[in-house]
N, C-alpha and C. Protein backbone atom coordinates (compact mmCIF):
# COMPACT_ATOMS: atom_id res chain seq x y z
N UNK A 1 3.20 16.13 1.22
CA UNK A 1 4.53 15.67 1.04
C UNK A 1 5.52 16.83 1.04
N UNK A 2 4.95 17.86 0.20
CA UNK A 2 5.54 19.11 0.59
C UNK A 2 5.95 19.58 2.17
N UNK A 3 5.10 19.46 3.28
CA UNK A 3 5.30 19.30 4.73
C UNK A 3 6.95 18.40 4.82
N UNK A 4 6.91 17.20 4.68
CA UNK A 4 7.77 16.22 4.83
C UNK A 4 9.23 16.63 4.69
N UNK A 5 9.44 17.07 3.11
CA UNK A 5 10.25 17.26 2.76
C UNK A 5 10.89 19.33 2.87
N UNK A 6 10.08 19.57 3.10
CA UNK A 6 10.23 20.53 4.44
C UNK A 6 11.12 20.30 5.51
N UNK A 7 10.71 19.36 6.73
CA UNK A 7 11.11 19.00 8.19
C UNK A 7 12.56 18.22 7.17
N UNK A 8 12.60 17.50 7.16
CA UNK A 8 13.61 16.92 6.44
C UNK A 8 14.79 17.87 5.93
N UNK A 9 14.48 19.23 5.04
CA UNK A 9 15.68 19.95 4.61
C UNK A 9 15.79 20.68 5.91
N UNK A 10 15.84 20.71 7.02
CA UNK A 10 15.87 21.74 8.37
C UNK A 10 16.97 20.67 8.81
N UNK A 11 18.17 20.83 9.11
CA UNK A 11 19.34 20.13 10.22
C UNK A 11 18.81 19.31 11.21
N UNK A 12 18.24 20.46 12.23
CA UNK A 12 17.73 19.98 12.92
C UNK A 12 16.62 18.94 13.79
N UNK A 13 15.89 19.02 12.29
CA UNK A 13 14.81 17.71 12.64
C UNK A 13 14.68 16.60 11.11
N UNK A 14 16.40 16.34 10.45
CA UNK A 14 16.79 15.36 9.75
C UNK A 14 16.50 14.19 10.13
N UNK A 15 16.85 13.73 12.21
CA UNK A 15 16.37 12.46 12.35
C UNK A 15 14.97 12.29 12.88
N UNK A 16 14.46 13.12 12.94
CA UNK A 16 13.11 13.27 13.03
C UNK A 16 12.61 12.00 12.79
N UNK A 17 11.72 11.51 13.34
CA UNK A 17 10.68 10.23 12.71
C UNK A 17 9.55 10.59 12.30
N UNK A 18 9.47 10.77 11.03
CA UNK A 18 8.20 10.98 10.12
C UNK A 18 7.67 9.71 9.85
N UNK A 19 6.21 9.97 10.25
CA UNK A 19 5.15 8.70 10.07
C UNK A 19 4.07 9.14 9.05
N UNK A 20 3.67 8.87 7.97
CA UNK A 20 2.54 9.38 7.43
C UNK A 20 1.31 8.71 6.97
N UNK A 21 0.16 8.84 7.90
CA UNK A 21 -0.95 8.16 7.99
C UNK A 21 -1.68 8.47 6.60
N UNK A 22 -2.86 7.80 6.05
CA UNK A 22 -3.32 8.10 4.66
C UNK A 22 -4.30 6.83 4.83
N UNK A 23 -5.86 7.60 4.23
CA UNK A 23 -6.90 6.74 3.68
C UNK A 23 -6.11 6.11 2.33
N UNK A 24 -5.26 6.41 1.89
CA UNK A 24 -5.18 5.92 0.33
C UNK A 24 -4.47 4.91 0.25
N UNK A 25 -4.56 3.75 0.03
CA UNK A 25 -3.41 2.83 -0.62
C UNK A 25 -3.18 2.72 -1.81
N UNK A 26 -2.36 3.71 -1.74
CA UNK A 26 -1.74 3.91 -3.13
C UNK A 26 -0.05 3.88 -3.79
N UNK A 27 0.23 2.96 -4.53
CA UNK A 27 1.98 2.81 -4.64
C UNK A 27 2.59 4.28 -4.73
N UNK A 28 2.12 4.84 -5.67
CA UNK A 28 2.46 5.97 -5.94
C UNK A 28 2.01 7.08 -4.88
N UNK A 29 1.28 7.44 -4.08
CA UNK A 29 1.27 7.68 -2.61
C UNK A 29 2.59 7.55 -1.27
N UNK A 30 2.61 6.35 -1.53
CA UNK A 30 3.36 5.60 -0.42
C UNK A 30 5.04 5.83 -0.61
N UNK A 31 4.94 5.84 -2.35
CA UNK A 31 6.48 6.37 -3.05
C UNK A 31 6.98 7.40 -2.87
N UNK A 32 5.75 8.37 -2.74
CA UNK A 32 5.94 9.89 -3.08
C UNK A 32 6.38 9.97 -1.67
N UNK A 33 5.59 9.92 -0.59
CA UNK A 33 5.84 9.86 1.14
C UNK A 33 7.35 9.36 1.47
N UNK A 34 7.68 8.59 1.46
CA UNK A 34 8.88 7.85 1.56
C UNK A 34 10.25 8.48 0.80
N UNK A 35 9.67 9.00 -0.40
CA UNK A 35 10.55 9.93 -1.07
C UNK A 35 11.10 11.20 -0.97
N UNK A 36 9.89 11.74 -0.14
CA UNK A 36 9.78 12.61 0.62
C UNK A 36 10.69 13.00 1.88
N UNK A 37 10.85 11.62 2.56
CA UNK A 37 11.62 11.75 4.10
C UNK A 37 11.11 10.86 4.75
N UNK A 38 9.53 10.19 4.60
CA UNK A 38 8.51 9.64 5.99
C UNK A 38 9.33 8.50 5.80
N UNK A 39 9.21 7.46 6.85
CA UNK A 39 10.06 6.87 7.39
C UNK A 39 9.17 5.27 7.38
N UNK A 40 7.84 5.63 7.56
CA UNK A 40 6.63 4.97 7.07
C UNK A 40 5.72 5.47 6.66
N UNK A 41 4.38 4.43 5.65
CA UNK A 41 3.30 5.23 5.22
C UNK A 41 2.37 4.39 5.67
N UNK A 42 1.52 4.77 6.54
CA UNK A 42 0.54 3.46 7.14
C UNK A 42 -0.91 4.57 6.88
N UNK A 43 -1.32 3.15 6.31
CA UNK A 43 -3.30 3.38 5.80
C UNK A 43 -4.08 3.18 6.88
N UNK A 44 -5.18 3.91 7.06
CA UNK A 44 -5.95 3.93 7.77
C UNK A 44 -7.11 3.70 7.37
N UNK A 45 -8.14 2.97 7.78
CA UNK A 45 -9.65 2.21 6.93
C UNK A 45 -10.18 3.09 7.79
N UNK A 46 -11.44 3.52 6.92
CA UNK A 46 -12.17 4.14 7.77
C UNK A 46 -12.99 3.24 9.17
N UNK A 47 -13.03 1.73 9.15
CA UNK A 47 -13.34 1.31 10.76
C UNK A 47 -12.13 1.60 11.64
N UNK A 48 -11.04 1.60 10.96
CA UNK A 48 -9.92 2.07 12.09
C UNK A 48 -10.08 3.68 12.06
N UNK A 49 -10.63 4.16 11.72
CA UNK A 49 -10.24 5.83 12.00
C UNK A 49 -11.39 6.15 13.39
N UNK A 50 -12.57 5.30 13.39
CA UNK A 50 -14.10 5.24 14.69
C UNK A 50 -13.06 4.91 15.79
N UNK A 51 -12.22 4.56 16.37
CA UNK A 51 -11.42 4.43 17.02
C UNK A 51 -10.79 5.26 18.06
């Protein structure tokens, strides 16, 4: 999340589209991401990661 909010304080990549993928479904995860800058937080199961 540190990354995120990184790209985010830079001018230049403010509209950036941050996506942040994550095994975790977690509220507090998904809060922190979003809080961060990401724009979405999408989970990934591990049968979707064999893919």
């Amino acid at each position: 999340m540190e990354l995120i909010a990184h790209i985010r304080s830079l001018e230049k990549y403010q509209t950036l589209p941050v996506l942040m993928l994550a095994t975790l479904e977690s509220d507090d995860e998904k809060q922190g991401a979003l809080t961060a800058g990401a724009n979405a937080y999408l989970v990934i199961t591990p049968s979707e990661q064999r893919r």
